[in-house]
Structure formats: C-alpha cells, structure tokens
PDB file of N, CA and C in Angstrom:
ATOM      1  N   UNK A   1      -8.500 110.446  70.385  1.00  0.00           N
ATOM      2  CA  UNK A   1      -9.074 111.335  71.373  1.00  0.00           C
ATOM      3  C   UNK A   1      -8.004 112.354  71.778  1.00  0.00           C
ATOM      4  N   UNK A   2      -8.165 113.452  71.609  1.00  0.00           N
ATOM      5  CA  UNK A   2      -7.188 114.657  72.046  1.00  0.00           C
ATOM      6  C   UNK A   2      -7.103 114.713  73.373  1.00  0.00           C
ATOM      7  N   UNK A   3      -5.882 114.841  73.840  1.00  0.00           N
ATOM      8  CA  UNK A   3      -4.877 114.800  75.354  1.00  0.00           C
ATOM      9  C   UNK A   3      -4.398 115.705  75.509  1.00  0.00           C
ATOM     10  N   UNK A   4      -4.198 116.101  76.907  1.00  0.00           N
ATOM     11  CA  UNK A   4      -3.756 116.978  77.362  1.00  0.00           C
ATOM     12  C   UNK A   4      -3.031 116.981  78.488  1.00  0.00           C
ATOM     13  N   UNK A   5      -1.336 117.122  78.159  1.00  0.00           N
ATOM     14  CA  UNK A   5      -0.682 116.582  79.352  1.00  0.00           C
ATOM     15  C   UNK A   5      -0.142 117.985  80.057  1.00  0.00           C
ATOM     16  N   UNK A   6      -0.291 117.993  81.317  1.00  0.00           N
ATOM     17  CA  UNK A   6      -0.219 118.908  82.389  1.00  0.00           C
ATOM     18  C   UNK A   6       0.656 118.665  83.648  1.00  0.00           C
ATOM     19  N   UNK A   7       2.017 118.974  83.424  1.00  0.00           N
ATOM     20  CA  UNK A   7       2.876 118.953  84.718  1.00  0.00           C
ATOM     21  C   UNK A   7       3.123 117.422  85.088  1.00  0.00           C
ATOM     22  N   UNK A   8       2.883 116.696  83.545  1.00  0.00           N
ATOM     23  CA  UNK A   8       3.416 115.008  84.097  1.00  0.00           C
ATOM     24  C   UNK A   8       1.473 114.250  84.409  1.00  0.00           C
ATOM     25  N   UNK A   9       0.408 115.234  84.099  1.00  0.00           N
ATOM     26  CA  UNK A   9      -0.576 114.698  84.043  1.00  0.00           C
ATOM     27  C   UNK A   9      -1.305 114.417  82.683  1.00  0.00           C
ATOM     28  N   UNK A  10      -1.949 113.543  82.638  1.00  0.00           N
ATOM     29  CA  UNK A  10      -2.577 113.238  81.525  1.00  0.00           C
ATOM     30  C   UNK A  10      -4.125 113.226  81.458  1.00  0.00           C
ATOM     31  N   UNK A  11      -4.542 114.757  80.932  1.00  0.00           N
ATOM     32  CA  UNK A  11      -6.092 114.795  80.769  1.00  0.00           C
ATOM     33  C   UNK A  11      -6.753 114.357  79.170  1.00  0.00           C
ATOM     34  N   UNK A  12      -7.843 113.762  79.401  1.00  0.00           N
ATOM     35  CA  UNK A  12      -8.758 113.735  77.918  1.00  0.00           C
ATOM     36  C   UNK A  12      -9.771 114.438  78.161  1.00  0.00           C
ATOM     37  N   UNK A  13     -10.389 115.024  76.902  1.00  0.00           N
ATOM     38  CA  UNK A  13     -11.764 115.468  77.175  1.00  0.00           C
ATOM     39  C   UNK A  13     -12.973 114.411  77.355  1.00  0.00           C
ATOM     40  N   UNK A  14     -13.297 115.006  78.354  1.00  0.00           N
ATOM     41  CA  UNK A  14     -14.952 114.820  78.636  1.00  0.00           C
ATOM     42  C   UNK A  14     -16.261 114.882  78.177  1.00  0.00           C
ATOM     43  N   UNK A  15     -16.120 116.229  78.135  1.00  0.00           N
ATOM     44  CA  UNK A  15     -17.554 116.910  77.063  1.00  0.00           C
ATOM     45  C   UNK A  15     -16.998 118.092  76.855  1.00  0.00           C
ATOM     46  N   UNK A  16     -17.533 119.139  75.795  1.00  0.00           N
ATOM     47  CA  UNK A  16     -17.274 120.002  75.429  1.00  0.00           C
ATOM     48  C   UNK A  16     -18.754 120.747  75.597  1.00  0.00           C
ATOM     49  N   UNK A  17     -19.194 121.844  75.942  1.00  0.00           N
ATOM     50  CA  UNK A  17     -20.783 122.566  76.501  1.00  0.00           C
ATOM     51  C   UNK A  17     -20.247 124.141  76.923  1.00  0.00           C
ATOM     52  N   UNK A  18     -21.664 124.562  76.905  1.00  0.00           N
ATOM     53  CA  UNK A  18     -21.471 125.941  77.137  1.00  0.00           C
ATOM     54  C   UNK A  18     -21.397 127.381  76.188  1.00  0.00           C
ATOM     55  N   UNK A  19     -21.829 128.401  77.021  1.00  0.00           N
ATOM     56  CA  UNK A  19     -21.316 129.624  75.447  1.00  0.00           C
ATOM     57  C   UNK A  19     -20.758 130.857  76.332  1.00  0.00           C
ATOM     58  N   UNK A  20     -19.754 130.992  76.396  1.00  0.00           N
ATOM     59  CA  UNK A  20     -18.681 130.816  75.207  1.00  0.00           C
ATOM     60  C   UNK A  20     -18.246 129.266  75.513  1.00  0.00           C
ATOM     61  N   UNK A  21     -17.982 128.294  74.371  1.00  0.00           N
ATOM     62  CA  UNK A  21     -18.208 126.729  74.939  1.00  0.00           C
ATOM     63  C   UNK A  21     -16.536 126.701  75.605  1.00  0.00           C
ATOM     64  N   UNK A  22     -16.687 125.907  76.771  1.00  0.00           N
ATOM     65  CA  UNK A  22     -16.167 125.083  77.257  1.00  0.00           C
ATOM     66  C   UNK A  22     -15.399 123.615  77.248  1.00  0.00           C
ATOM     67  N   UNK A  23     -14.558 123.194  77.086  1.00  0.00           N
ATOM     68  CA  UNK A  23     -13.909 121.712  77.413  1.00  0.00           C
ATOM     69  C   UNK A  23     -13.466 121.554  78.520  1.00  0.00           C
ATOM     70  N   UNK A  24     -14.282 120.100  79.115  1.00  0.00           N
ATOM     71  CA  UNK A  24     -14.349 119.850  80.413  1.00  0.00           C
ATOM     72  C   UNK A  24     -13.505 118.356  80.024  1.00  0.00           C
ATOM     73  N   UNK A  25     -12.205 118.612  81.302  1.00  0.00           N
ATOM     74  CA  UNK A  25     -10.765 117.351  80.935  1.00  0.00           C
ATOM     75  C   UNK A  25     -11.215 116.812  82.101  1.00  0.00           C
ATOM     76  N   UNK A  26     -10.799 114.985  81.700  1.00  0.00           N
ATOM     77  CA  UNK A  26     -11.056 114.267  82.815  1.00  0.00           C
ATOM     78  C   UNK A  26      -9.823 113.481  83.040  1.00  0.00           C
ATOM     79  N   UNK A  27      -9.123 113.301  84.221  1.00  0.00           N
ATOM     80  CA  UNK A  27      -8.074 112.512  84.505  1.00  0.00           C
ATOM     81  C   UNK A  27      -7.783 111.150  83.634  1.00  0.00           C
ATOM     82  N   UNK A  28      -6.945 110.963  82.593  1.00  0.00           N
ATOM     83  CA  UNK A  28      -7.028 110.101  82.314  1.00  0.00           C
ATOM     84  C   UNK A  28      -7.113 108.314  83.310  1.00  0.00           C
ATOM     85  N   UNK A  29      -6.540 108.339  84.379  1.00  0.00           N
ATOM     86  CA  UNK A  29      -6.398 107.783  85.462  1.00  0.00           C
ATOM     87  C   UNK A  29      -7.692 107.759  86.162  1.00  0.00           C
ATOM     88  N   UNK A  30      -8.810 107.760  85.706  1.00  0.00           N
ATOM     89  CA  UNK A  30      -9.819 108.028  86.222  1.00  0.00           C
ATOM     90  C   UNK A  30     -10.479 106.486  86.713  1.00  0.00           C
ATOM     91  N   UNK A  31     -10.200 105.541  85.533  1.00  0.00           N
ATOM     92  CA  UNK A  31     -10.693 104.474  85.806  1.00  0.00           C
ATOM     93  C   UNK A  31      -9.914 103.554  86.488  1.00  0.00           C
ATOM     94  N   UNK A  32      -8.773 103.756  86.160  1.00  0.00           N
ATOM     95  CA  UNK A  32      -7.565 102.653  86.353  1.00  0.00           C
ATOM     96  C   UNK A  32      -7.118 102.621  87.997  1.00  0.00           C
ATOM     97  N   UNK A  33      -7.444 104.143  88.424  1.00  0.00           N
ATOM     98  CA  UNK A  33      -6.683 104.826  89.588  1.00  0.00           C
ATOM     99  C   UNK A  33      -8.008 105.269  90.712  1.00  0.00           C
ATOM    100  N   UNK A  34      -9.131 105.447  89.668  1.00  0.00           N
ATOM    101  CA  UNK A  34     -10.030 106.467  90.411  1.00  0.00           C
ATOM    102  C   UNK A  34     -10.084 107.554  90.781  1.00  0.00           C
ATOM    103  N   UNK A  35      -9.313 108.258  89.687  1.00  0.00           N
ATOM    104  CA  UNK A  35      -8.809 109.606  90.544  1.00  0.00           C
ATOM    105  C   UNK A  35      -9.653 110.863  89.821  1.00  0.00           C
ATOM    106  N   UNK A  36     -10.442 111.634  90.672  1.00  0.00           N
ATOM    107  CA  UNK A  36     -11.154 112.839  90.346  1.00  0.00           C
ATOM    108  C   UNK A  36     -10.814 113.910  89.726  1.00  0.00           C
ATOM    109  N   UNK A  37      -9.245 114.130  89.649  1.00  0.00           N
ATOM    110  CA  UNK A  37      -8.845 115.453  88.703  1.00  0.00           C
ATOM    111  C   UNK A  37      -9.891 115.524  87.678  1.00  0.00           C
ATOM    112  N   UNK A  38      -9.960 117.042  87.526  1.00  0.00           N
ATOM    113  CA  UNK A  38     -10.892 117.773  86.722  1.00  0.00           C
ATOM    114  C   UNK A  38     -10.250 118.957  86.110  1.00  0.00           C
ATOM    115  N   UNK A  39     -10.620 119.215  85.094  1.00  0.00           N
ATOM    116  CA  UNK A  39     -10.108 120.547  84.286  1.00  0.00           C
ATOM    117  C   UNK A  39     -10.938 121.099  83.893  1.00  0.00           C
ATOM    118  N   UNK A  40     -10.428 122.471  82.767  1.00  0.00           N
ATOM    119  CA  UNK A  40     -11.508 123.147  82.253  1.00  0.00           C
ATOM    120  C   UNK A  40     -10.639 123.688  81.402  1.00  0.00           C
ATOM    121  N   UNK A  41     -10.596 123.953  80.135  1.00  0.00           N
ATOM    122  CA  UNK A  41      -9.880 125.007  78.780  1.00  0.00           C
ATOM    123  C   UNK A  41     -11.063 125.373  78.390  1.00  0.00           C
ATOM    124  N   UNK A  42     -11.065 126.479  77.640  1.00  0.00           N
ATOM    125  CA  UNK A  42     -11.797 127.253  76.721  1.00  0.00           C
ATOM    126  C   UNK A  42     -11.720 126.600  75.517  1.00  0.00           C
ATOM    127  N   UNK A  43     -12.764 126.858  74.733  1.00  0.00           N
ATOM    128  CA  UNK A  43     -12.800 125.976  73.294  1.00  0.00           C
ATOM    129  C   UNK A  43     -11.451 126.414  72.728  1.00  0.00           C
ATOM    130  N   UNK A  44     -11.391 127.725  72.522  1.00  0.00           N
ATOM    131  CA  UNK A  44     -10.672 128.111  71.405  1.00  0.00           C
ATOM    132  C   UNK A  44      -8.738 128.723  71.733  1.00  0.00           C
ATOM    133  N   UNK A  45      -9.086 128.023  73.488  1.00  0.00           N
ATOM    134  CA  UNK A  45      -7.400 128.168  74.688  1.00  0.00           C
ATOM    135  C   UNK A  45      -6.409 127.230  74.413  1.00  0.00           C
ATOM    136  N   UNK A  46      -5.490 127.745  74.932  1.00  0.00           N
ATOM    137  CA  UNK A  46      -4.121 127.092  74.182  1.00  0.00           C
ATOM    138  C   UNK A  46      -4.133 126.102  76.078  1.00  0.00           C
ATOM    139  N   UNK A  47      -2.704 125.743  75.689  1.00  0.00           N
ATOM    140  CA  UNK A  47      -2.396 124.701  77.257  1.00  0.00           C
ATOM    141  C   UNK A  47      -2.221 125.379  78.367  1.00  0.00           C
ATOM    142  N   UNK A  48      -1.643 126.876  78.205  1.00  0.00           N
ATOM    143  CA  UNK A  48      -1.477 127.617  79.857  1.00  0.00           C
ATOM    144  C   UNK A  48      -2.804 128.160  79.850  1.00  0.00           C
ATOM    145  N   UNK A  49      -4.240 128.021  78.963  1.00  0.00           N
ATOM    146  CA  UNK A  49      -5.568 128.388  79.501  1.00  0.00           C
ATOM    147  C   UNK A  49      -5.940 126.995  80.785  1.00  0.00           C
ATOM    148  N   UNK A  50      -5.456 126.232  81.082  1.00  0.00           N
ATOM    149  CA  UNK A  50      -6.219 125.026  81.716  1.00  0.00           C
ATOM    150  C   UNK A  50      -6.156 125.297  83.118  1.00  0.00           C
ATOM    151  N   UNK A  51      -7.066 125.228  83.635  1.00  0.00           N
ATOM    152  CA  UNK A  51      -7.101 125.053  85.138  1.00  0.00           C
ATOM    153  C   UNK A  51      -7.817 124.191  85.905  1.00  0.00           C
ATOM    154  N   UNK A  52      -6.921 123.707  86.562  1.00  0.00           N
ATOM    155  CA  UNK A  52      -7.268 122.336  87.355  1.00  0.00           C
ATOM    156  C   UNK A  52      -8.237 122.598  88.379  1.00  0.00           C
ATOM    157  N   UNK A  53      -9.300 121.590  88.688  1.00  0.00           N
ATOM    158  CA  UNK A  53     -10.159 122.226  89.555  1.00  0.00           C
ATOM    159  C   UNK A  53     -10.263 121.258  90.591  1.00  0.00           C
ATOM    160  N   UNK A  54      -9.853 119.839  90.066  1.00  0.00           N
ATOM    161  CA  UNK A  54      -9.772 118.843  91.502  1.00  0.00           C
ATOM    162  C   UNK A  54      -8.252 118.673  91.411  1.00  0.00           C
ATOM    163  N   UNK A  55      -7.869 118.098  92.626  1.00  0.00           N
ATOM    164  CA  UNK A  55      -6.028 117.096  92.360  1.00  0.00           C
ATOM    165  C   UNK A  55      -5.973 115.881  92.411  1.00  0.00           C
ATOM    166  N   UNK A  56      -5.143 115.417  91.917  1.00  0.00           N
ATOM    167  CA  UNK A  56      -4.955 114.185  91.479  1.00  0.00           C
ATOM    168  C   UNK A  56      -4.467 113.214  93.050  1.00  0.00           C
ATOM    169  N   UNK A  57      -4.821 111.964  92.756  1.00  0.00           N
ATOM    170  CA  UNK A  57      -4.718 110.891  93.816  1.00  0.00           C
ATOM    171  C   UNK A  57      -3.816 110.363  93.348  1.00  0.00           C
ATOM    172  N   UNK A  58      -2.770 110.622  92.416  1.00  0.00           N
ATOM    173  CA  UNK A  58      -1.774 109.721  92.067  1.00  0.00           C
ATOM    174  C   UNK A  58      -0.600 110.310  92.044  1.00  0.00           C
ATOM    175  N   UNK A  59       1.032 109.764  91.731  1.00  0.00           N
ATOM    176  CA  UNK A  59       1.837 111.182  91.266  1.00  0.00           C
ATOM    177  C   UNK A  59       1.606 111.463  89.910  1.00  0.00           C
ATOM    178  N   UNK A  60       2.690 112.380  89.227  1.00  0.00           N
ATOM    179  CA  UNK A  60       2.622 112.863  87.558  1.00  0.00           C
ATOM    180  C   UNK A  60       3.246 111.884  87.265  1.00  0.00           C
ATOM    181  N   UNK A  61       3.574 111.617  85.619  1.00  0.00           N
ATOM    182  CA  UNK A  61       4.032 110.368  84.877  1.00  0.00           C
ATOM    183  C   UNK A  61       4.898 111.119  83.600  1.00  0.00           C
ATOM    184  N   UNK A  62       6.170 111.539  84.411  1.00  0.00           N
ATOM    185  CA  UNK A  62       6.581 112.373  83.335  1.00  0.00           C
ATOM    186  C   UNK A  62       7.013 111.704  81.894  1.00  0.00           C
ATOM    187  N   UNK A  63       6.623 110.413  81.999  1.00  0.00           N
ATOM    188  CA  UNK A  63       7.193 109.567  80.953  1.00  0.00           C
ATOM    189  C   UNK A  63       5.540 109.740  80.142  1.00  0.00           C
ATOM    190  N   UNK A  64       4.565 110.252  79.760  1.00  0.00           N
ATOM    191  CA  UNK A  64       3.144 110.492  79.213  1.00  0.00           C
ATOM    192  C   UNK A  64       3.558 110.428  78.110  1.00  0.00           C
ATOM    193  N   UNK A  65       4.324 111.950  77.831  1.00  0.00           N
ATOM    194  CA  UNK A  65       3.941 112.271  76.365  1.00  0.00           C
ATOM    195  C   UNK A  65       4.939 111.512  75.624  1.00  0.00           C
ATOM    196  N   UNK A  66       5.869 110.697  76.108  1.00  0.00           N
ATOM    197  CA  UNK A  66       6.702 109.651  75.356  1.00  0.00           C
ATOM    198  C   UNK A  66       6.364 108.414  74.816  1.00  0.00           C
ATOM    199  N   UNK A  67       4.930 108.104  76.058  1.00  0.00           N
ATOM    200  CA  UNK A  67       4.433 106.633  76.179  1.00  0.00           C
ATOM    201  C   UNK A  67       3.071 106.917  74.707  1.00  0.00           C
ATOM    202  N   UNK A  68       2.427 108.307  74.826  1.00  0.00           N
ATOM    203  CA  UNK A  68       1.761 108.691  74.269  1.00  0.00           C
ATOM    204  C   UNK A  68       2.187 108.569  72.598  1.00  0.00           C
ATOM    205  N   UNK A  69       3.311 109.346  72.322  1.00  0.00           N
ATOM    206  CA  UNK A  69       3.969 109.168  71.065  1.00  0.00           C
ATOM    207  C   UNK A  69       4.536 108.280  70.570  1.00  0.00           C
ATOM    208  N   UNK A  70       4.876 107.201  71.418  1.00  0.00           N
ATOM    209  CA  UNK A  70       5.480 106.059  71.064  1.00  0.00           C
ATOM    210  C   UNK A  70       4.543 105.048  71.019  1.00  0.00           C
ATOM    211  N   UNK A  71       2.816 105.307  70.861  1.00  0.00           N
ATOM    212  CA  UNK A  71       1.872 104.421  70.940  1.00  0.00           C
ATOM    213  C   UNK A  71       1.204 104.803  69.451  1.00  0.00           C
ATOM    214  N   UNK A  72       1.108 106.081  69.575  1.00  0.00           N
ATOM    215  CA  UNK A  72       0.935 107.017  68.506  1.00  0.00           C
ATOM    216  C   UNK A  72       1.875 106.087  66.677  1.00  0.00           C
ATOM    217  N   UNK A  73       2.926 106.061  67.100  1.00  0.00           N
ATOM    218  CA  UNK A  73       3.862 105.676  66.154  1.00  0.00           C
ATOM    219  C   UNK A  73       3.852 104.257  66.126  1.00  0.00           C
ATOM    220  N   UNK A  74       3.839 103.411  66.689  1.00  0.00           N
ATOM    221  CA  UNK A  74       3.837 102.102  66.751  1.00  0.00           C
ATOM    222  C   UNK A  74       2.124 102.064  66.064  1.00  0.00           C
ATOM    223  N   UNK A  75       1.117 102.067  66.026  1.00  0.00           N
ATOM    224  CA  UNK A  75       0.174 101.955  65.058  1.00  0.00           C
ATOM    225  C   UNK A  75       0.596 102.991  64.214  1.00  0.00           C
ATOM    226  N   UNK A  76       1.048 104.123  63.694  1.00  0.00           N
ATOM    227  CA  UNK A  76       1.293 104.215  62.333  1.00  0.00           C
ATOM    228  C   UNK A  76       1.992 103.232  61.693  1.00  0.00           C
ATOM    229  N   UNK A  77       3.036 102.751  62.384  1.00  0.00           N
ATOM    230  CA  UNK A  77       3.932 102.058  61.341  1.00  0.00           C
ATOM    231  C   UNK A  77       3.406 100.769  60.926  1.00  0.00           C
ATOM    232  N   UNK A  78       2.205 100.051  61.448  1.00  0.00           N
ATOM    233  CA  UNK A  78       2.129  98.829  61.398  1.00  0.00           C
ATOM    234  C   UNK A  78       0.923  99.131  60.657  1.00  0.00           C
ATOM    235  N   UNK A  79       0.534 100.218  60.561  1.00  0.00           N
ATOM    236  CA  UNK A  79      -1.023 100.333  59.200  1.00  0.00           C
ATOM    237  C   UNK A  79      -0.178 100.357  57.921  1.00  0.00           C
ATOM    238  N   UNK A  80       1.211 101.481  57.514  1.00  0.00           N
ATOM    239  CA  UNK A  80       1.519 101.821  56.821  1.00  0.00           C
ATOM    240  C   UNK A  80       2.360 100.206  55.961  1.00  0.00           C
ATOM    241  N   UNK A  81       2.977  99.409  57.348  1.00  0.00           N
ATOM    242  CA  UNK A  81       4.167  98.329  56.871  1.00  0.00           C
ATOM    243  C   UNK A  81       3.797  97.150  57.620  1.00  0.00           C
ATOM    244  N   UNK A  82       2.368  96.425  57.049  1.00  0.00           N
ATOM    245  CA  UNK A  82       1.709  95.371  57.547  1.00  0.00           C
ATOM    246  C   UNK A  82       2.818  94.377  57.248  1.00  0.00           C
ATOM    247  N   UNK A  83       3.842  94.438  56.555  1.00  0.00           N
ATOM    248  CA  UNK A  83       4.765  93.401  56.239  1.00  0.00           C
ATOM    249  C   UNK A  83       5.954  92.821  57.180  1.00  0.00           C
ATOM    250  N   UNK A  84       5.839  93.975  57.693  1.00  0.00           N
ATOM    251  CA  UNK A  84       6.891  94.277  58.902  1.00  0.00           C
ATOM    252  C   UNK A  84       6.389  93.503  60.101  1.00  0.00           C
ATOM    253  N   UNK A  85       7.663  92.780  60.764  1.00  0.00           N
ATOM    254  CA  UNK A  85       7.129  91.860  61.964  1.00  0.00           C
ATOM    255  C   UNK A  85       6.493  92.658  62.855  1.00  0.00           C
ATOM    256  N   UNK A  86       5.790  92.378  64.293  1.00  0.00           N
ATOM    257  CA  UNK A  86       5.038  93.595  65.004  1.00  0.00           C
ATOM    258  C   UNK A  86       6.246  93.769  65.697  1.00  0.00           C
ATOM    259  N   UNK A  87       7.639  92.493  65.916  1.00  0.00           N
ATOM    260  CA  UNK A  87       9.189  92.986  66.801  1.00  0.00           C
ATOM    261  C   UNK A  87       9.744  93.880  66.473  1.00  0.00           C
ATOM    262  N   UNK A  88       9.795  93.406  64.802  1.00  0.00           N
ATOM    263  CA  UNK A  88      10.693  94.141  64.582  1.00  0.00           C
ATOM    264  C   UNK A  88      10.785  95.633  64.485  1.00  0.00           C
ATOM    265  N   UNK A  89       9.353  95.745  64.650  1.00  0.00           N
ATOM    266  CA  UNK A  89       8.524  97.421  64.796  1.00  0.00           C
ATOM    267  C   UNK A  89       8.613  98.007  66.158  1.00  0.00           C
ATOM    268  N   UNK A  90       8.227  97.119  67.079  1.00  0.00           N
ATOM    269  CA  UNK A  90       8.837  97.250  68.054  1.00  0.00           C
ATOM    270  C   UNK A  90       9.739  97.771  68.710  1.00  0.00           C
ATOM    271  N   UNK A  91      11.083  96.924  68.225  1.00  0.00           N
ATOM    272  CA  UNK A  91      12.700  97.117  68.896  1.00  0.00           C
ATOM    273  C   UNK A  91      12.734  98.200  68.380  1.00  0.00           C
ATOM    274  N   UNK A  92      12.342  98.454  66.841  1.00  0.00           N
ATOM    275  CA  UNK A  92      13.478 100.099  66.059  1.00  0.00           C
ATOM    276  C   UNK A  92      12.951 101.406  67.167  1.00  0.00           C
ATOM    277  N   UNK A  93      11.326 101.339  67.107  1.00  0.00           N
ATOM    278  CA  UNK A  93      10.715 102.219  67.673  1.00  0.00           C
ATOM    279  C   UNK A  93      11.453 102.344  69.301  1.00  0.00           C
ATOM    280  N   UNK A  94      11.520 101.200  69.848  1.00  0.00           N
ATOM    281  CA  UNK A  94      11.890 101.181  71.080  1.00  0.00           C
ATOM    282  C   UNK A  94      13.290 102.089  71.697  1.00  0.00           C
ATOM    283  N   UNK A  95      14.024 101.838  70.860  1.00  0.00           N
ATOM    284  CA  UNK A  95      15.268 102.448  70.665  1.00  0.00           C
ATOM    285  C   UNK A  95      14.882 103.791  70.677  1.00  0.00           C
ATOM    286  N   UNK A  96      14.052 103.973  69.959  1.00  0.00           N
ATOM    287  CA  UNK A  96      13.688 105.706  69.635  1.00  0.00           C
ATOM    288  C   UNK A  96      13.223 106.351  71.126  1.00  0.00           C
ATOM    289  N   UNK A  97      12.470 105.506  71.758  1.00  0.00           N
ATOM    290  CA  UNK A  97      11.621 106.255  72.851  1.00  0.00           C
ATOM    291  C   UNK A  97      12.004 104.734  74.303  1.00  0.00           C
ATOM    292  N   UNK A  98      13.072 104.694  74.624  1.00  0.00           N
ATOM    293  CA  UNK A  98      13.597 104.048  75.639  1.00  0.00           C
ATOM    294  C   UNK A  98      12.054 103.846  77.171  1.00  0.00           C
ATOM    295  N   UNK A  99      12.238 105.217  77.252  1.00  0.00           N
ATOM    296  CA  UNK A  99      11.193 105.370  78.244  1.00  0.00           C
ATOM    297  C   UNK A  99       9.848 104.366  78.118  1.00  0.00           C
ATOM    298  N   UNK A 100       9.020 104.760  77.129  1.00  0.00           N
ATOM    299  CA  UNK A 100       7.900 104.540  76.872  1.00  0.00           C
ATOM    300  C   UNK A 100       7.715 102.833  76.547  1.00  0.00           C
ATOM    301  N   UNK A 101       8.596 102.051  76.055  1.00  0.00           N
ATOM    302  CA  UNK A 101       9.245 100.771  75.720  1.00  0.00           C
ATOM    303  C   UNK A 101       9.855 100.595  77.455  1.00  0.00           C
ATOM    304  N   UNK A 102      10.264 100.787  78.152  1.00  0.00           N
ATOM    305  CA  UNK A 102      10.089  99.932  79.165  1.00  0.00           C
ATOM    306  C   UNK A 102       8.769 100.402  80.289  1.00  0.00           C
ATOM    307  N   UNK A 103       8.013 101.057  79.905  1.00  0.00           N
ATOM    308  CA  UNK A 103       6.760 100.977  80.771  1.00  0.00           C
ATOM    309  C   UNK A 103       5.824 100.089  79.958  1.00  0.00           C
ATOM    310  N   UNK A 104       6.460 100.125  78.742  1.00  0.00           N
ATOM    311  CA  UNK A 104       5.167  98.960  77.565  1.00  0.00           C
ATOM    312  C   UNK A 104       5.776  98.010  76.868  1.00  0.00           C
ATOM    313  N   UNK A 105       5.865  96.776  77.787  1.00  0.00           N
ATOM    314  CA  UNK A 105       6.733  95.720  77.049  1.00  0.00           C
ATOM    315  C   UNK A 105       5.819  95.304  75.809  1.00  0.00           C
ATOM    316  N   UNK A 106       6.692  94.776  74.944  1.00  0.00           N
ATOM    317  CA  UNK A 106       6.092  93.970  74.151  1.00  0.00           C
ATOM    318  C   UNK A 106       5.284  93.003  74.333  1.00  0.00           C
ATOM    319  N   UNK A 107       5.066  92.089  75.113  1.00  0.00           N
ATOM    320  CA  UNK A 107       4.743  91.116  75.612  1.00  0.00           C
ATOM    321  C   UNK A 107       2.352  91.670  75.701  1.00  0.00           C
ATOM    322  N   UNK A 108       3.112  92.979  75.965  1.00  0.00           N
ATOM    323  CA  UNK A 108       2.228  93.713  76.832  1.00  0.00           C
ATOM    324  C   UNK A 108       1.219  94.178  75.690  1.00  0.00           C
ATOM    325  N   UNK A 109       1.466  94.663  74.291  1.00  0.00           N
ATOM    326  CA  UNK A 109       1.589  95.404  73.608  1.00  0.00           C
ATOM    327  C   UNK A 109       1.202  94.289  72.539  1.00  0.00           C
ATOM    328  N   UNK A 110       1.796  93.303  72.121  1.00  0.00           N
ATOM    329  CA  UNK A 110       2.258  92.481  70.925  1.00  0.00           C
ATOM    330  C   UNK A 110       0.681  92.231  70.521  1.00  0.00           C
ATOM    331  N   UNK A 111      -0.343  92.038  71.260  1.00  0.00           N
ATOM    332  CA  UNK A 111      -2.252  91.518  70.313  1.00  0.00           C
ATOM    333  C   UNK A 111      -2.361  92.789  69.378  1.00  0.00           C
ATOM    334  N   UNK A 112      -2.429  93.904  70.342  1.00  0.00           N
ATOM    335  CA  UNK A 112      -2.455  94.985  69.742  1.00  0.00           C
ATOM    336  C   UNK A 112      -1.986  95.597  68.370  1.00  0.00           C
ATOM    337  N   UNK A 113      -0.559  95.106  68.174  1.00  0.00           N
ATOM    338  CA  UNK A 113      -0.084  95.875  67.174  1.00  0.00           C
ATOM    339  C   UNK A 113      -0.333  94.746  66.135  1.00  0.00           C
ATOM    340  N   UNK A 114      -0.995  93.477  66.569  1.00  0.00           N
ATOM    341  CA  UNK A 114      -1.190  92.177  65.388  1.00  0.00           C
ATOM    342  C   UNK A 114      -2.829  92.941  65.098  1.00  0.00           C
ATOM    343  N   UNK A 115      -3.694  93.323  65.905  1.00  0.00           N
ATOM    344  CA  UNK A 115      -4.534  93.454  65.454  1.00  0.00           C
ATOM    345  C   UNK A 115      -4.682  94.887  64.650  1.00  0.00           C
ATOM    346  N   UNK A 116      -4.018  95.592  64.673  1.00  0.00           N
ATOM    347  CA  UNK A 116      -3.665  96.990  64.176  1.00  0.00           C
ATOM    348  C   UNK A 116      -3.207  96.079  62.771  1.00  0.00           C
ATOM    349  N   UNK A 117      -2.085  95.369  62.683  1.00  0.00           N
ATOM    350  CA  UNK A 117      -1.612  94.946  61.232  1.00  0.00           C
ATOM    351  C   UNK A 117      -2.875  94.186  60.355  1.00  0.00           C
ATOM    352  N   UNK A 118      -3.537  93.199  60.988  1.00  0.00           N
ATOM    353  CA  UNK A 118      -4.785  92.578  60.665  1.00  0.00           C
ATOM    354  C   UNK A 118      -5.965  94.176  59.909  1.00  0.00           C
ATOM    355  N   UNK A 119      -6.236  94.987  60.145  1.00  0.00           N
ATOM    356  CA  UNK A 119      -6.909  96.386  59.875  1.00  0.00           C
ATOM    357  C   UNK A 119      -6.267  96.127  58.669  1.00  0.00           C
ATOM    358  N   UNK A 120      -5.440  96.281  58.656  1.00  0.00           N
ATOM    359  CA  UNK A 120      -4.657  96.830  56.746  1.00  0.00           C
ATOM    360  C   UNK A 120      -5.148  95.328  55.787  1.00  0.00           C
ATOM    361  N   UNK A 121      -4.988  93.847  56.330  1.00  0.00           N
ATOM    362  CA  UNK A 121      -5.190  92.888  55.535  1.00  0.00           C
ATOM    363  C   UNK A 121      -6.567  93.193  54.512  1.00  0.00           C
TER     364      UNK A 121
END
C-alpha cells in the first residue's frame, strides 16, 4: 500500500475519486490511535502537493520512514533467502537501521518474518 510520510507523519491512501481525480490520505494511526488526520494529493502531485485538512492527535514519528524501510527489507530478504535464520536476518538488517530495530524487537516481529519465509516453501 503506498505511504506517505509528512513532517514525521505517516499517511496511506484511502480512496482515490474525482475529476481531475483525487487521493484522499488517511492517518495511518487511525486505528491504533484514533486519530482523524486527513489529506488530499492530486492523482498525478508530487509530496509538497499534500495538504492536510484535519491534525493529528498524536506527535510525528520521525523514526517512519526507517521503521517503514526496514520492514520493507526484512520481507525482501526472507522471500529471496528462506535459508537464512529469521535472527540472523534480523541482527544484519538491524545494524543497518538501529532506529527502526529498537521500536521493532524481534521478539515482536519473529511470526512474521517465519511466516513470510514459509510463502517461499
């Protein structure tokens, strides 16, 4: 699902409608937090087209696009190297993105990347 991080916020789309069409972003924090932030980009707008139309009930999470990429990469590597322990995929990655590895322990994480390796069996 395409993201859109904004000043330490993290939007997904909603729906896309309208002509000239529209993408309507919803707080990712929406469920977890309850929080109403709302956006709006143009179909065909880059990231300084977005404008926020509610604010957020939470602070920003400037650690997003780290936690984002380092979630991102941890299932590539475990489709590509089902052989590979899910730790030992883990620690290397972890090292890489410090941040994102201590907001997502392993512990936290570890069904996930077994059931991501299980996909390739």
């Amino acid at each position: 699902m395409p993201r859109y991080i904004v000043d330490g916020f993290v939007f997904h789309v909603n729906i896309m409608k309208g002509n000239p069409p529209m993408i309507y972003l919803r707080c990712l924090e929406y469920k977890r937090l309850g929080c109403h932030a709302r956006a709006v980009i143009p179909y065909d707008g880059s990231i300084q087209d977005i404008k926020v139309n509610k604010p957020h009930n939470h602070p920003p999470d400037f650690a997003a696009e780290e936690k984002i990429i380092f979630m991102r990469e941890l299932k590539e590597v475990m489709l590509k190297n089902p052989q590979i322990s899910s730790r030992t995929v883990y620690q290397t990655l972890a090292e890489m993105y410090p941040n994102a590895a201590k907001e997502t322990p392993f512990e936290l994480i570890r069904h996930k990347m077994n059931r991501w390796k299980r996909e390739q069996e």
